[in-house]
PDB file of N, CA and C in Angstrom:
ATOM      1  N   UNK A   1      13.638 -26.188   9.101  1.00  0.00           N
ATOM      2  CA  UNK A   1      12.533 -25.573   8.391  1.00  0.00           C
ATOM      3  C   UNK A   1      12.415 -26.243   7.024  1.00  0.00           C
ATOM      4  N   UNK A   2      11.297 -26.779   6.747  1.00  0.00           N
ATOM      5  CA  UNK A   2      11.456 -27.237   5.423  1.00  0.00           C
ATOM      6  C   UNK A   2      10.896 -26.112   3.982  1.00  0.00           C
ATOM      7  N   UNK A   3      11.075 -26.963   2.945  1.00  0.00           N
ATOM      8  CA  UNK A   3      10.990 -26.284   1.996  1.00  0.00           C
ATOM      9  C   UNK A   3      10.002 -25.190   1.470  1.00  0.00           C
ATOM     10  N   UNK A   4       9.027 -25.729   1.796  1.00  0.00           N
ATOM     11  CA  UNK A   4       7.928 -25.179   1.649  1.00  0.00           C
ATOM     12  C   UNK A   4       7.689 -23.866   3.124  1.00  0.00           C
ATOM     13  N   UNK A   5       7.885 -24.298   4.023  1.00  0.00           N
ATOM     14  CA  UNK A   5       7.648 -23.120   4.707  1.00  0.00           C
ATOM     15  C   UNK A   5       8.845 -22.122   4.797  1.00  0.00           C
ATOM     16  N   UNK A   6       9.593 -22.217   4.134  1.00  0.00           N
ATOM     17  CA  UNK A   6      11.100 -21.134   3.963  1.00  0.00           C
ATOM     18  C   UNK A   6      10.570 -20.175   2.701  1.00  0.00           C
ATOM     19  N   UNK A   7       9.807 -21.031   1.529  1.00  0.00           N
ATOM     20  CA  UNK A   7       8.812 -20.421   0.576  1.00  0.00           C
ATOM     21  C   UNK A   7       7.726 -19.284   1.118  1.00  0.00           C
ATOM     22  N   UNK A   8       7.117 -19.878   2.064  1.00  0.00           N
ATOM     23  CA  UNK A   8       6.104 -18.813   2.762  1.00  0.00           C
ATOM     24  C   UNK A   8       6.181 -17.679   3.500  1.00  0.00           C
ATOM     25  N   UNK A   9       7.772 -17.934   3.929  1.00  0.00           N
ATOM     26  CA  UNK A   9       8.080 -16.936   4.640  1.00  0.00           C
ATOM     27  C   UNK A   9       8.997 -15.957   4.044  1.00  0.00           C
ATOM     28  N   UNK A  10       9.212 -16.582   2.826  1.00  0.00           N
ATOM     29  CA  UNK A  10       9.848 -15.576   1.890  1.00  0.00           C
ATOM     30  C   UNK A  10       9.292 -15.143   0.897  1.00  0.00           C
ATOM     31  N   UNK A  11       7.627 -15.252   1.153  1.00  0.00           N
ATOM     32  CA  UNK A  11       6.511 -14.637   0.216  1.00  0.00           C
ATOM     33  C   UNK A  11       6.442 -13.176   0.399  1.00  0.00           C
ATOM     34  N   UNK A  12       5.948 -12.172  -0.447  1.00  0.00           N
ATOM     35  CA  UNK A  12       5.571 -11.139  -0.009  1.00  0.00           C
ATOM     36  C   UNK A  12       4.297 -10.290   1.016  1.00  0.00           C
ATOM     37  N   UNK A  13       4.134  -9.591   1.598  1.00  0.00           N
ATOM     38  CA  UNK A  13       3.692  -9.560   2.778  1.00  0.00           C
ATOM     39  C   UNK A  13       1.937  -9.491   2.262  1.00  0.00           C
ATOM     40  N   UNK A  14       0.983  -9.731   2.636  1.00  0.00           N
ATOM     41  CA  UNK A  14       0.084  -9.702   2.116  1.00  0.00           C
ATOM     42  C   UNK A  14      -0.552 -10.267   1.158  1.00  0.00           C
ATOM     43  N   UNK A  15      -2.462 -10.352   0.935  1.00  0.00           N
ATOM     44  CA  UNK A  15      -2.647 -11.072   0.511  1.00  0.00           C
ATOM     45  C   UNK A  15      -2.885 -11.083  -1.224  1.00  0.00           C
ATOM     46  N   UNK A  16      -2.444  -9.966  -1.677  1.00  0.00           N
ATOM     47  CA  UNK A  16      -2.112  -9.574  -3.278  1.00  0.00           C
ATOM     48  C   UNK A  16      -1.270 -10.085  -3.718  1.00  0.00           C
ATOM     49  N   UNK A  17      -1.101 -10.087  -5.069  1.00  0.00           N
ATOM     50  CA  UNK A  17      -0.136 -10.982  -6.011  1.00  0.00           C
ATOM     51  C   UNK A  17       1.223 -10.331  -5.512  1.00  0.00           C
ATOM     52  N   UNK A  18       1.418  -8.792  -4.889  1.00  0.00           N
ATOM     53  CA  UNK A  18       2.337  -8.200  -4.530  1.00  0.00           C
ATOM     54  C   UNK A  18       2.861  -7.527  -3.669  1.00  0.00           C
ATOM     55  N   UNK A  19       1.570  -8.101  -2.742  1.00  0.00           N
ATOM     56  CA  UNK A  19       1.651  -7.065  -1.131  1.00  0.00           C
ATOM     57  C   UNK A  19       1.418  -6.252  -1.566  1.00  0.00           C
ATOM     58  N   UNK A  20       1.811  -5.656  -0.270  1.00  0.00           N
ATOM     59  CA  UNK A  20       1.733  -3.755  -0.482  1.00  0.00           C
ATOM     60  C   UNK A  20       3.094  -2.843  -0.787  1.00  0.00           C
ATOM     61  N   UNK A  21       2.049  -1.797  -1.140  1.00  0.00           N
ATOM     62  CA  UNK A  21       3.304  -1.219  -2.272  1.00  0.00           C
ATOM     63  C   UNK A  21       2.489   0.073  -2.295  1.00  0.00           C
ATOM     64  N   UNK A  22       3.630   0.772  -3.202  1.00  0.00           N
ATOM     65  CA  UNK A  22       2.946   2.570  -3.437  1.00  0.00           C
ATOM     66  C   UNK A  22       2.419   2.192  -5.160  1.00  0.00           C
ATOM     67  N   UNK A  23       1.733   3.002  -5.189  1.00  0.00           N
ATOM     68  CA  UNK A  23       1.465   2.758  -7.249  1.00  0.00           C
ATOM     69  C   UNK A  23       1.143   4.357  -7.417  1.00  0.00           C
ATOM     70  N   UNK A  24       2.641   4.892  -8.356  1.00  0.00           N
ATOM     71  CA  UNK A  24       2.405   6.155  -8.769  1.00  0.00           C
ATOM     72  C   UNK A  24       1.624   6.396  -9.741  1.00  0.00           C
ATOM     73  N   UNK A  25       1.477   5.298 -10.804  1.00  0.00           N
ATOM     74  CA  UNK A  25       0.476   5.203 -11.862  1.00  0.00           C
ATOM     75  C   UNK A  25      -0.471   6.105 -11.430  1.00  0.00           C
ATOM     76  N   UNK A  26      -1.271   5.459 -10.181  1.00  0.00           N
ATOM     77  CA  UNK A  26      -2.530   6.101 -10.136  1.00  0.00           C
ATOM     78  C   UNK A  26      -2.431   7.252  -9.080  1.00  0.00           C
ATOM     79  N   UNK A  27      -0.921   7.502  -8.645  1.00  0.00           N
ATOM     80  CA  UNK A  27      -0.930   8.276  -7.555  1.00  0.00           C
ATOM     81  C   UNK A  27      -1.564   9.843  -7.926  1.00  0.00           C
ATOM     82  N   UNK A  28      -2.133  10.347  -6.712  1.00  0.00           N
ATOM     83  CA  UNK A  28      -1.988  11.684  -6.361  1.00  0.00           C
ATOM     84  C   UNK A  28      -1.288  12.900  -6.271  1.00  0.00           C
ATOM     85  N   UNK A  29      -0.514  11.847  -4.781  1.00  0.00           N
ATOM     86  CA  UNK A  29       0.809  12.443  -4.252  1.00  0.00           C
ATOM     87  C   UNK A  29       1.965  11.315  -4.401  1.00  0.00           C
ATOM     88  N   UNK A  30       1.840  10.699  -3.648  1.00  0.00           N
ATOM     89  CA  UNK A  30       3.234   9.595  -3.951  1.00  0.00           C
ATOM     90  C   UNK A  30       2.579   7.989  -3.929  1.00  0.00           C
ATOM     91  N   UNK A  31       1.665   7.927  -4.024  1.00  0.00           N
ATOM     92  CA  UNK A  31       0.656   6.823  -4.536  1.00  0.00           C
ATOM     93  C   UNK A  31       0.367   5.555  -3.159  1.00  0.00           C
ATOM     94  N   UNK A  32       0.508   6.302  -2.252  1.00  0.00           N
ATOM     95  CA  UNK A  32       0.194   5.606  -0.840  1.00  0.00           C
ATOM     96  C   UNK A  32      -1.450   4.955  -1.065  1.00  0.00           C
ATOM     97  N   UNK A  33      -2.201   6.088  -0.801  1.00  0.00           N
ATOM     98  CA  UNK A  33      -3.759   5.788  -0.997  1.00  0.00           C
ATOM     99  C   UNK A  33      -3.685   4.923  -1.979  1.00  0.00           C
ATOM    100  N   UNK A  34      -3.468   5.330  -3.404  1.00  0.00           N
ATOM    101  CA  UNK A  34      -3.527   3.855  -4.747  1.00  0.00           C
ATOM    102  C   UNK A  34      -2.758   2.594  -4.137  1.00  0.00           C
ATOM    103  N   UNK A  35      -1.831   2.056  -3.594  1.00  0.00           N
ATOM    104  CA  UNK A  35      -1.261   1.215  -3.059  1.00  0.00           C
ATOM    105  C   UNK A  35      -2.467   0.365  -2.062  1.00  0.00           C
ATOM    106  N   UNK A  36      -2.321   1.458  -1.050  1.00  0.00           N
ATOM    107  CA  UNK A  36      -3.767   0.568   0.318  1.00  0.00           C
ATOM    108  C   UNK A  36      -4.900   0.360  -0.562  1.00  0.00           C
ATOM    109  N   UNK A  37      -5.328   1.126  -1.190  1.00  0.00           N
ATOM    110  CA  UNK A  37      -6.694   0.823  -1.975  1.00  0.00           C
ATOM    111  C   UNK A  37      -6.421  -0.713  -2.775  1.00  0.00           C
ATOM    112  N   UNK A  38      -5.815  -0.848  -3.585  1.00  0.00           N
ATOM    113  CA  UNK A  38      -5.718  -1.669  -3.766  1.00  0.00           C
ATOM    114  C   UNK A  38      -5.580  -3.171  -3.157  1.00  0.00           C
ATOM    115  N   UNK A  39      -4.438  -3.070  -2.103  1.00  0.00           N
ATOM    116  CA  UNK A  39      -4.283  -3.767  -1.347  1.00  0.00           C
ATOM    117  C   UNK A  39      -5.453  -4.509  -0.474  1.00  0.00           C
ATOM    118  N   UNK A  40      -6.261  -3.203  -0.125  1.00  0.00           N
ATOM    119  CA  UNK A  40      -7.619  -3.652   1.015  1.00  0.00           C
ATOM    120  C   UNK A  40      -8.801  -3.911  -0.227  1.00  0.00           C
ATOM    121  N   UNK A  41      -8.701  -3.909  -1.206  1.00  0.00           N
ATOM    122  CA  UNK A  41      -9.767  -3.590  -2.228  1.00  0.00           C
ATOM    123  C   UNK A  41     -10.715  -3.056  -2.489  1.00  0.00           C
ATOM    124  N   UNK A  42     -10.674  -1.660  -1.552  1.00  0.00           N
ATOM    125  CA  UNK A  42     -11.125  -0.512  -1.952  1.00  0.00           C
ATOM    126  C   UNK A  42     -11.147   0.256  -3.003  1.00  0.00           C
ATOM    127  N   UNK A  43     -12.148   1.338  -2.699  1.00  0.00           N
ATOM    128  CA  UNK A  43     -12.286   2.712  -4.140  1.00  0.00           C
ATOM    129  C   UNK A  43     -11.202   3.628  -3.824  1.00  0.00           C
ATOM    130  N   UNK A  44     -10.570   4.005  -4.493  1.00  0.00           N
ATOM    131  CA  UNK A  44      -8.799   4.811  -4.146  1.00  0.00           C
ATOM    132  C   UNK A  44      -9.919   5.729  -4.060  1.00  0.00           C
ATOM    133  N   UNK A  45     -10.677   6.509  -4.496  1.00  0.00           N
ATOM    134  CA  UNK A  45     -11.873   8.152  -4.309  1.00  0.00           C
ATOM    135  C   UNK A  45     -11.827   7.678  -2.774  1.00  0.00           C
ATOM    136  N   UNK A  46     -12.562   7.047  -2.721  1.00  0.00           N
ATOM    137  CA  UNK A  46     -13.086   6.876  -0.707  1.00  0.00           C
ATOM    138  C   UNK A  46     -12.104   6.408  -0.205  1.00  0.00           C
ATOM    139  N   UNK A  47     -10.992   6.095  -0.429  1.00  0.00           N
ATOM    140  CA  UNK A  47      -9.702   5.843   0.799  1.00  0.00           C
ATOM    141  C   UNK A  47      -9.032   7.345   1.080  1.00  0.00           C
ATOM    142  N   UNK A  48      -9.070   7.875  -0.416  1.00  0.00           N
ATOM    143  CA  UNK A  48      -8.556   8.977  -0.167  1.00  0.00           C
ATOM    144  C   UNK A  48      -9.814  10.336   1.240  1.00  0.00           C
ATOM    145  N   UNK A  49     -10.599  10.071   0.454  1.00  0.00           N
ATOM    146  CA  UNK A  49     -11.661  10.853   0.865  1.00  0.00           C
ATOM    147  C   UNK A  49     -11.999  10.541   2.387  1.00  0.00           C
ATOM    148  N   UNK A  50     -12.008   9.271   3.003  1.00  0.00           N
ATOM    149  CA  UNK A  50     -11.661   8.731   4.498  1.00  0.00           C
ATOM    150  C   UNK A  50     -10.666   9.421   5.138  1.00  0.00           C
ATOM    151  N   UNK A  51      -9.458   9.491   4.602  1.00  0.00           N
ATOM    152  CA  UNK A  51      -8.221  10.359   4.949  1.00  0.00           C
ATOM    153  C   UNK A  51      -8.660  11.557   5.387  1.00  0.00           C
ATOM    154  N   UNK A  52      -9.070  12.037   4.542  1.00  0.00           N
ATOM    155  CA  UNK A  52      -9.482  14.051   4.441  1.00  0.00           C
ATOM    156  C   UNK A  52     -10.154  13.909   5.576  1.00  0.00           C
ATOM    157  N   UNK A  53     -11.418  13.568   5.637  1.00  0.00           N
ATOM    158  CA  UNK A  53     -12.233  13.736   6.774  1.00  0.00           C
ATOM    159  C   UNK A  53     -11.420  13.456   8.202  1.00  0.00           C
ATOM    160  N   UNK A  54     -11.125  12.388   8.191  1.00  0.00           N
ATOM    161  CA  UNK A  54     -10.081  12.362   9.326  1.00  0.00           C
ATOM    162  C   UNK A  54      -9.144  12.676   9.851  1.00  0.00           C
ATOM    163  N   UNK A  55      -8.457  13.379   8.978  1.00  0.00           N
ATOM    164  CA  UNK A  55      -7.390  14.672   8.533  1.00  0.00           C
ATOM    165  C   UNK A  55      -8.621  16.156   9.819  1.00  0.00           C
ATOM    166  N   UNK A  56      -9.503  16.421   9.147  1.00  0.00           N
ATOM    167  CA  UNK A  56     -10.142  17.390   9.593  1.00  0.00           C
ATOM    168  C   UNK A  56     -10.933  17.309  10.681  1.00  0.00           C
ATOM    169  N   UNK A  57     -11.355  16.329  11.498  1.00  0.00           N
ATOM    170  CA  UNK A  57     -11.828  15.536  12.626  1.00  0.00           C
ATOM    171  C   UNK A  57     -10.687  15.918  13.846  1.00  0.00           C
ATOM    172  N   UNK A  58      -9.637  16.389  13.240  1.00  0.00           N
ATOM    173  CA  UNK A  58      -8.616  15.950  14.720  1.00  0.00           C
ATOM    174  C   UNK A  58      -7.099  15.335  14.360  1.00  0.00           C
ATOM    175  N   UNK A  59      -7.042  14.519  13.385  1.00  0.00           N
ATOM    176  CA  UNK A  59      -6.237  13.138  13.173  1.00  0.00           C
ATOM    177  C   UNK A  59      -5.073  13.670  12.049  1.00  0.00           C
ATOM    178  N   UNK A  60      -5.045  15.142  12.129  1.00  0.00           N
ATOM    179  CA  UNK A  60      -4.545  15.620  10.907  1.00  0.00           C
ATOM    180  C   UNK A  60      -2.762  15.112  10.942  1.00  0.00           C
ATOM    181  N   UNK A  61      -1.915  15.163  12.403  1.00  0.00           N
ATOM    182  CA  UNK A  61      -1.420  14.639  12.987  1.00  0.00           C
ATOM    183  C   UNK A  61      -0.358  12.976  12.378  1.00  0.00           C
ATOM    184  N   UNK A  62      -1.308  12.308  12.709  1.00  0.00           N
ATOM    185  CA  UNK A  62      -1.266  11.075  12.525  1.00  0.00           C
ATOM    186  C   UNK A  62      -1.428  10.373  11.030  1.00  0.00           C
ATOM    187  N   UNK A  63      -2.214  10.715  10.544  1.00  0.00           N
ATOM    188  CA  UNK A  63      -2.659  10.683   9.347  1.00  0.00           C
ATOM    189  C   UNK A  63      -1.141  11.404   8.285  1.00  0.00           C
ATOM    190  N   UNK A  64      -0.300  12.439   9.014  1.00  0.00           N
ATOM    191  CA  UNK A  64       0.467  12.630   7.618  1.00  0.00           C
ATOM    192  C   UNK A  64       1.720  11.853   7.872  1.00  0.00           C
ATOM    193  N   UNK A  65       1.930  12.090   9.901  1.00  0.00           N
ATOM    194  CA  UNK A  65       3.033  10.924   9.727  1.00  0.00           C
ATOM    195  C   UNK A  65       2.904   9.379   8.988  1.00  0.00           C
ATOM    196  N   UNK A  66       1.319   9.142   9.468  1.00  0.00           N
ATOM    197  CA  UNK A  66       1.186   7.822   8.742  1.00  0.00           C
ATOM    198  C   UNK A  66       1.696   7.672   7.318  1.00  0.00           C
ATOM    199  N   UNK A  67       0.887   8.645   6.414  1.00  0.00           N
ATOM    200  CA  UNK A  67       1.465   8.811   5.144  1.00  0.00           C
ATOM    201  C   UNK A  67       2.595   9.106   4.740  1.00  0.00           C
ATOM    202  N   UNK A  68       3.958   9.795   5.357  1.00  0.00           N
ATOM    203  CA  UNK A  68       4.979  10.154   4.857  1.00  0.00           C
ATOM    204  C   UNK A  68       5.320   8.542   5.136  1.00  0.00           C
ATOM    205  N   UNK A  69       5.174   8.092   6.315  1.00  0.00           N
ATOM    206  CA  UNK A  69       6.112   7.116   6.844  1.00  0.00           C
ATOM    207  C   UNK A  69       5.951   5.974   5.353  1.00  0.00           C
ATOM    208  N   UNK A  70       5.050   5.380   5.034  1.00  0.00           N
ATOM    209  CA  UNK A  70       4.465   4.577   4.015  1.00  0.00           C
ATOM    210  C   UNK A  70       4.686   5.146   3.528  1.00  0.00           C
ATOM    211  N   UNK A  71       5.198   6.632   2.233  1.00  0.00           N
ATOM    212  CA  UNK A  71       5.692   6.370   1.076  1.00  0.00           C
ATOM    213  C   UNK A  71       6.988   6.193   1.340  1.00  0.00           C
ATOM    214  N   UNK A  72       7.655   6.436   2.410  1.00  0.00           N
ATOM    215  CA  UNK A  72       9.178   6.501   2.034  1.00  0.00           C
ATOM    216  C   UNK A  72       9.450   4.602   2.350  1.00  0.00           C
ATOM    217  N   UNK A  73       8.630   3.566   3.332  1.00  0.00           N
ATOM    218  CA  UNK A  73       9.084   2.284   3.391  1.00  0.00           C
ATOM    219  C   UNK A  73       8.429   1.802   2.123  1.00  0.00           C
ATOM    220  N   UNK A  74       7.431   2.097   2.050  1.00  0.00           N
ATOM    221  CA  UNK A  74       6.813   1.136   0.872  1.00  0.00           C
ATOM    222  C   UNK A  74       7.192   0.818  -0.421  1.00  0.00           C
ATOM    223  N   UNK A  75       7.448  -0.483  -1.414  1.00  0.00           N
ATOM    224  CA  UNK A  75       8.329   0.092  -2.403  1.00  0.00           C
ATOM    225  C   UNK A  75       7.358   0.383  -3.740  1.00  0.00           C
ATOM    226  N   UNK A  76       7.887   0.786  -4.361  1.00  0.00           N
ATOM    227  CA  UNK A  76       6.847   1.252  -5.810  1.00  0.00           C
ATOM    228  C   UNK A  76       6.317   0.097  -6.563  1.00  0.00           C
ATOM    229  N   UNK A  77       5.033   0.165  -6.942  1.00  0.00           N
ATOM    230  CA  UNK A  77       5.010  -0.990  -7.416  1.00  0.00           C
ATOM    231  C   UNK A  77       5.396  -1.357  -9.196  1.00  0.00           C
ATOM    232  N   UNK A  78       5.707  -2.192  -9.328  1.00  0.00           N
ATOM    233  CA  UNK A  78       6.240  -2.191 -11.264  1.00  0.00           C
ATOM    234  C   UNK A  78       5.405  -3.775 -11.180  1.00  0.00           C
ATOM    235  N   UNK A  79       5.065  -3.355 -13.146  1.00  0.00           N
ATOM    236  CA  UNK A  79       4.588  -4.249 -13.404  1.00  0.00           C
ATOM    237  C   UNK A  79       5.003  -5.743 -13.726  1.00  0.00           C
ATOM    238  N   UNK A  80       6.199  -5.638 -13.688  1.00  0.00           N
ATOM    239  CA  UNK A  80       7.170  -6.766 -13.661  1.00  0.00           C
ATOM    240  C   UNK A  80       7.420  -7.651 -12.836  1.00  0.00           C
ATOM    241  N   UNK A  81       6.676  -7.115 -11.710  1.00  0.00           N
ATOM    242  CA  UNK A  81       6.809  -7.928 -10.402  1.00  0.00           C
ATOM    243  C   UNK A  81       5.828  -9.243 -10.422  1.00  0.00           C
ATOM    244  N   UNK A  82       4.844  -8.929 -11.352  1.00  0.00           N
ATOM    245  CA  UNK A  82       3.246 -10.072 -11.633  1.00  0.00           C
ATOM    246  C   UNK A  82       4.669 -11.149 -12.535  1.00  0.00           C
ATOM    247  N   UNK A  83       5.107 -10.561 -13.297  1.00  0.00           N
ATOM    248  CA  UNK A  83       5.633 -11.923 -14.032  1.00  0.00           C
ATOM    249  C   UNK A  83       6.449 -13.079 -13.444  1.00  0.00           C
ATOM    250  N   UNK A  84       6.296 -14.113 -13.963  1.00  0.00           N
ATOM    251  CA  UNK A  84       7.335 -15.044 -12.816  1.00  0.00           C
ATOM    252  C   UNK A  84       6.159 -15.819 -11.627  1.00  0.00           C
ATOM    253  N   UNK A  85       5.256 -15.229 -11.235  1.00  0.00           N
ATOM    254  CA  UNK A  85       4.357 -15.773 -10.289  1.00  0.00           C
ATOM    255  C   UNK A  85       2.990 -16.754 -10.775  1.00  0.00           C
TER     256      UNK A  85
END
């Protein structure tokens, strides 16, 4: 494997300066929604607000395992992580 692709694969996952991540800054609850929003470059109001509805559609289910599961893997994001890159 050469140099450069041992680099890429030891990049962080995604296409942000930091992947994905939770951001309590702007969190709610444990800053899942602020994390994806960001990540997908969405409005954190309408990611959250997508949730709810789909929450109440049926999906209520899925939607919290989804969310517990992602705050507890995801890691927090700090601003320290931009420096260096």
């Amino acid at each position: 494997m050469s140099r450069n692709s041992q680099q890429e694969a030891d990049a962080d996952f995604g296409p942000g300066p930091t992947g994905l991540y939770r951001d309590p800054k702007h969190a709610r609850i444990a800053g899942v929604c602020a994390g994806l929003a960001d990540y997908f470059g969405v409005n954190r109001r309408g990611l959250r607000i997508a949730l709810i509805i789909l929450s109440c559609v049926g999906f209520f289910g899925p939607v919290l395992v989804g969310y517990v599961v992602l705050a507890i893997l995801l890691p927090i994001f700090q601003l320290n992580q931009l420096v260096g890159r």
